[in-house]
N, C-alpha and C. Protein backbone atom coordinates (compact mmCIF):
# COMPACT_ATOMS: atom_id res chain seq x y z
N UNK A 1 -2.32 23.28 -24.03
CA UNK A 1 -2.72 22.22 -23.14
C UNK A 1 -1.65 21.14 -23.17
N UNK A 2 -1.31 20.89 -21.85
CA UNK A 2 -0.56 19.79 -21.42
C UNK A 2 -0.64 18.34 -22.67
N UNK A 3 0.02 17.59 -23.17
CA UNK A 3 -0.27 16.27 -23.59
C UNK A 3 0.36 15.14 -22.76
N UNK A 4 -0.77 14.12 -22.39
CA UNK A 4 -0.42 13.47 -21.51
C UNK A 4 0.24 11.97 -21.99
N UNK A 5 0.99 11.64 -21.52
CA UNK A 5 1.39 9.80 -21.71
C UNK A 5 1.33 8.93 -20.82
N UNK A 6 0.52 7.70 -21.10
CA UNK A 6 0.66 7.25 -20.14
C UNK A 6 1.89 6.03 -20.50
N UNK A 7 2.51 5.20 -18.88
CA UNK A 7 3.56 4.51 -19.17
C UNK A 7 3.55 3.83 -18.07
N UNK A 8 3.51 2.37 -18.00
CA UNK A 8 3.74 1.11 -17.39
C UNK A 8 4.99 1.40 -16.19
N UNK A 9 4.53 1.13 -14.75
CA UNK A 9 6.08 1.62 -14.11
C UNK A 9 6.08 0.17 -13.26
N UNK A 10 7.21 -0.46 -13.23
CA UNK A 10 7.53 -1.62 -12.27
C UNK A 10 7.76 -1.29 -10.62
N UNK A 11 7.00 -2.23 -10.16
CA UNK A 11 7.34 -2.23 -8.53
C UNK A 11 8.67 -2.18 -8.51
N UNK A 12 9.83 -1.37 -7.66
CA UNK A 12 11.35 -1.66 -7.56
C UNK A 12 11.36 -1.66 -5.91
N UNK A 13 12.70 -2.27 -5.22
CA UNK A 13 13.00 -2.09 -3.67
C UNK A 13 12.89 -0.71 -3.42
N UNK A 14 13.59 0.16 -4.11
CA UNK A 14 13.20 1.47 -3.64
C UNK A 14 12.09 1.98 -3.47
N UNK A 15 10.82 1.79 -4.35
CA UNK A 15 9.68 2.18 -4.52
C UNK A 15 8.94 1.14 -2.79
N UNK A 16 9.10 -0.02 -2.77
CA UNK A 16 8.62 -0.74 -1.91
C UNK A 16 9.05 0.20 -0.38
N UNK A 17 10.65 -0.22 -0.64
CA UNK A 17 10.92 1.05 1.17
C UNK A 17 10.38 2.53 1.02
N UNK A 18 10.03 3.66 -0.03
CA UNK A 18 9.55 4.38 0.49
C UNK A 18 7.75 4.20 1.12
N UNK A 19 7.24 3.22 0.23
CA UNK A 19 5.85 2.99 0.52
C UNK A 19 5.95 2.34 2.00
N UNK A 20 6.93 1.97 2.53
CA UNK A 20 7.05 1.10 4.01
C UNK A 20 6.94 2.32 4.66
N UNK A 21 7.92 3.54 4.00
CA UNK A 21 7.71 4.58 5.34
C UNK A 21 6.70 5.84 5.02
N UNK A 22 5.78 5.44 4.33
CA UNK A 22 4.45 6.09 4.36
C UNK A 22 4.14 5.46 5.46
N UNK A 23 3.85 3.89 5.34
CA UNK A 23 2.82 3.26 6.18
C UNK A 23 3.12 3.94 7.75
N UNK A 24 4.59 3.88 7.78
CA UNK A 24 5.22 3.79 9.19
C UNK A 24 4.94 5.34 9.71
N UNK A 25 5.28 6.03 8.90
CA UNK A 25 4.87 7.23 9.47
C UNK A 25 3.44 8.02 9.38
N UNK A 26 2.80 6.73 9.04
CA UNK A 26 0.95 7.02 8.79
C UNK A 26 0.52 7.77 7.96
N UNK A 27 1.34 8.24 7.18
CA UNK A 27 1.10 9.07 5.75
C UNK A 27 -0.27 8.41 5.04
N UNK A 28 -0.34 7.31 5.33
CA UNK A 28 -0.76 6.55 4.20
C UNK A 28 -1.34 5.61 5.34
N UNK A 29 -2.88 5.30 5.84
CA UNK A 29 -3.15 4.47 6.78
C UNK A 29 -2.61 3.04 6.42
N UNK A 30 -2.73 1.93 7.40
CA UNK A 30 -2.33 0.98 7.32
C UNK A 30 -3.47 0.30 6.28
N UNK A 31 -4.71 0.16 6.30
CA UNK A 31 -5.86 -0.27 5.91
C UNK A 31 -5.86 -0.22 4.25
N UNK A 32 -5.23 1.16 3.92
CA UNK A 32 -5.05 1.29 2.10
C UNK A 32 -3.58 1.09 1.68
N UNK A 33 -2.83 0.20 2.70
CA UNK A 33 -1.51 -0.08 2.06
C UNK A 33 -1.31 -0.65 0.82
N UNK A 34 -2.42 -0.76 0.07
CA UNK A 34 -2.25 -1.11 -1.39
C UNK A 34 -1.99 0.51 -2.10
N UNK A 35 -2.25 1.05 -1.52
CA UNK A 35 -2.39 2.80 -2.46
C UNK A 35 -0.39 3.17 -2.14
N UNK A 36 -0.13 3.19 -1.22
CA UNK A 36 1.35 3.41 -1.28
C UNK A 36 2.47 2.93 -1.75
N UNK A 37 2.77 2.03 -2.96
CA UNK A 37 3.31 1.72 -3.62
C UNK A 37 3.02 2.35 -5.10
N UNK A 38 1.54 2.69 -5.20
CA UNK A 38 0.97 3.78 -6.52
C UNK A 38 1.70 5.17 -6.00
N UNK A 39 1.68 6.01 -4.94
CA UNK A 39 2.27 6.99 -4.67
C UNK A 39 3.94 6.87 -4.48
N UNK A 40 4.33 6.07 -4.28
CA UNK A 40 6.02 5.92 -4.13
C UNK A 40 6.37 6.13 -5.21
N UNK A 41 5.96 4.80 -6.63
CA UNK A 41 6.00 4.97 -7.98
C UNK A 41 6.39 6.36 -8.35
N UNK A 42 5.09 7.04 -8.54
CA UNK A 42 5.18 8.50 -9.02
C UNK A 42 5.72 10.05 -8.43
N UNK A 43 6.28 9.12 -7.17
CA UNK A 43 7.49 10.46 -6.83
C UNK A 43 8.70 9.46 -7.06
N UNK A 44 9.26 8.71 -6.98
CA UNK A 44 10.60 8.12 -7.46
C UNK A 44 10.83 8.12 -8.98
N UNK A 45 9.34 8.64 -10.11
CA UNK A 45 9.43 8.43 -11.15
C UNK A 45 9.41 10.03 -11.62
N UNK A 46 9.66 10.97 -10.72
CA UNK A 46 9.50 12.34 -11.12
C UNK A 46 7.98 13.09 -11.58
N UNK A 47 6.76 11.95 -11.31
CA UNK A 47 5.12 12.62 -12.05
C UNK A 47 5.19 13.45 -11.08
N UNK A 48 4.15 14.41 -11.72
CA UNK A 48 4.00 15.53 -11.09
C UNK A 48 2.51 15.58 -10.65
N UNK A 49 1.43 14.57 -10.51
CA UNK A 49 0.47 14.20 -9.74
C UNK A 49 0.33 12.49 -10.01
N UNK A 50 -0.77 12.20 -8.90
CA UNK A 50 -1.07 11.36 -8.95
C UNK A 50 -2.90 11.19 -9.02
N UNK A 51 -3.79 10.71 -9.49
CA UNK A 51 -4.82 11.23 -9.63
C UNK A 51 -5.51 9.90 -9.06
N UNK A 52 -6.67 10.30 -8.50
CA UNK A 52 -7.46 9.21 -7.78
C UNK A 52 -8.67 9.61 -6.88
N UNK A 53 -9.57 8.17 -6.96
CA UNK A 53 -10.83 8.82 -6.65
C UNK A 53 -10.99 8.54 -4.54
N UNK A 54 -9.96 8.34 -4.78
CA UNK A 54 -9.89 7.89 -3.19
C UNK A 54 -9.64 9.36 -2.19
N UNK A 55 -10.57 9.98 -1.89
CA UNK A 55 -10.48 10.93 -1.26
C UNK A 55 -10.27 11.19 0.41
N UNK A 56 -11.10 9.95 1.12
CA UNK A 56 -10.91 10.28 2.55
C UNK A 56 -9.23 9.78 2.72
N UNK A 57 -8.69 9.06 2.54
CA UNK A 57 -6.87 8.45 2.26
C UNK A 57 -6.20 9.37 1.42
N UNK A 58 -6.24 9.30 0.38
CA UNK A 58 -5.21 10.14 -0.16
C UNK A 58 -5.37 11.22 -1.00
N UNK A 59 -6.64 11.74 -1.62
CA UNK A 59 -6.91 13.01 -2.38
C UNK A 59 -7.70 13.78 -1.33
N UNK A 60 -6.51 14.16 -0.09
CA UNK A 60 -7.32 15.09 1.13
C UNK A 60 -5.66 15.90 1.64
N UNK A 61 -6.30 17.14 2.11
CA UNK A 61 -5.29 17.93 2.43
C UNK A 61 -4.13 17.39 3.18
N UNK A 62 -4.65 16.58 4.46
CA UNK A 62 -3.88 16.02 5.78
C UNK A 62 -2.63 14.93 5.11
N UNK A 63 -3.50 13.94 4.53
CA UNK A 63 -2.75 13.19 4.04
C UNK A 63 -1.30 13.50 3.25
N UNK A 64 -1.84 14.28 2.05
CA UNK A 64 -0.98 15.00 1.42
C UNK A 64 -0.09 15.61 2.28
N UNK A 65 -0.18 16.57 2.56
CA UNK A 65 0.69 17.28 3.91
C UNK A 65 1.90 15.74 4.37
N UNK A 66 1.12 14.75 4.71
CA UNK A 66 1.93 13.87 5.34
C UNK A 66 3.01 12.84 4.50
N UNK A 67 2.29 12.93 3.66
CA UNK A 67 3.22 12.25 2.30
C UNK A 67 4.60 12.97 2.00
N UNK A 68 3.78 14.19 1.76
CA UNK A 68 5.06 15.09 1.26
C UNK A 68 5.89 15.36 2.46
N UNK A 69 5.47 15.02 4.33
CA UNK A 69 6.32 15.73 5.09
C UNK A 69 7.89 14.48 4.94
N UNK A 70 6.96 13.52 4.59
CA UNK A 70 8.01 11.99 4.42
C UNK A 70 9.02 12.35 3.28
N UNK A 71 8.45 12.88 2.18
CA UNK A 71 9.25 12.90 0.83
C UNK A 71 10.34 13.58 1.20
N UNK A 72 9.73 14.65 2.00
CA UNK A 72 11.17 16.10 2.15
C UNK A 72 11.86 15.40 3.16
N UNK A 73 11.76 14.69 4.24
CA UNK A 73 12.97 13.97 5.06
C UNK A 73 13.70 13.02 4.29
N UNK A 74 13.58 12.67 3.10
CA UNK A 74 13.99 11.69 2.35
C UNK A 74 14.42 12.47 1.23
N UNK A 75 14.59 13.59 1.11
CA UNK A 75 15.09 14.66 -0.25
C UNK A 75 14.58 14.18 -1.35
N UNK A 76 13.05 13.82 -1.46
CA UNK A 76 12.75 13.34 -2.38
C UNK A 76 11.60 14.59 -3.00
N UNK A 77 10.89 14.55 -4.09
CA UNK A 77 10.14 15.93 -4.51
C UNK A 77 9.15 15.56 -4.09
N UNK A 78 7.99 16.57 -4.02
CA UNK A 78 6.74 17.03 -3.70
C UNK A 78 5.49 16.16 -4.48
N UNK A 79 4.52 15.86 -3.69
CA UNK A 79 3.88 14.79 -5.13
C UNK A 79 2.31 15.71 -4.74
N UNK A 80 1.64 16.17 -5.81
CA UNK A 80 0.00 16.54 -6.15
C UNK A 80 -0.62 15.21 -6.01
N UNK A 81 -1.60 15.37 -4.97
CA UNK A 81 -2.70 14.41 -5.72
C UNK A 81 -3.62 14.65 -5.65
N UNK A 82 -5.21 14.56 -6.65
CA UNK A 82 -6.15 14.97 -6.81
C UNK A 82 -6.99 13.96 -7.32
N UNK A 83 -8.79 14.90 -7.47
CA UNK A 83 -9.37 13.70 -8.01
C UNK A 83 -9.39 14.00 -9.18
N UNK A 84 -9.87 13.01 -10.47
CA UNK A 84 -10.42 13.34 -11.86
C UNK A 84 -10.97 14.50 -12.16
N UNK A 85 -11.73 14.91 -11.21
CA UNK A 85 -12.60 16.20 -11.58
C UNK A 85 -11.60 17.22 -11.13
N UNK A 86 -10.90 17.39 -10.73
CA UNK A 86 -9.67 18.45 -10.60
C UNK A 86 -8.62 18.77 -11.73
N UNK A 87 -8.45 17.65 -12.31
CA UNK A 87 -7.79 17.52 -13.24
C UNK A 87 -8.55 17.31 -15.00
N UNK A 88 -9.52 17.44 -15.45
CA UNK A 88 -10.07 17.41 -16.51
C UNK A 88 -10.50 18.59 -16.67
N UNK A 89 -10.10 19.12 -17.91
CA UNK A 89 -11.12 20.33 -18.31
C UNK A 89 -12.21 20.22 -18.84
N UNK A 90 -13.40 20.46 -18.14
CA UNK A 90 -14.76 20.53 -17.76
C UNK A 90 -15.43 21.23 -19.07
């Protein structure tokens, strides 16, 4: 089993402009623009999910799809996101 860490990540300009072009390219509705600076974070920081209970916005197929179509025009990696119960062994 995986061991997890957790670790404090700072808002940076980079992290801010990719969360601008979530918004812009609707990845990420305008309404939860607080959630796209948590998802920029953890693909500029290399995580390999992001976990959250926010399902109709961002722990849903479409969305995802749209996040990641942004990441790959930006050669940036692929980001998981799911809810808690996806990720805990039960």
């Amino acid at each position: 089993m995986a061991r997890l860490q957790a670790r404090n990540l700072s808002i940076t300009s980079e992290a801010e402009g990719l969360a601008q072009r979530y918004l812009q390219h609707q990845a990420i509705p305008a309404r939860f623009r607080d959630d796209a600076p948590h998802v920029a974070l953890a693909v500029l920081n290399g995580l390999d999910v992001v976990v959250t209970w926010n399902m109709k916005h961002l722990a849903n197929v479409r969305r995802i799809e749209k996040i990641n179509r942004t990441n790959r025009a930006m050669a940036l990696s692929p980001i998981r996101i799911h809810t808690p119960e996806e990720v805990i062994d039960l």
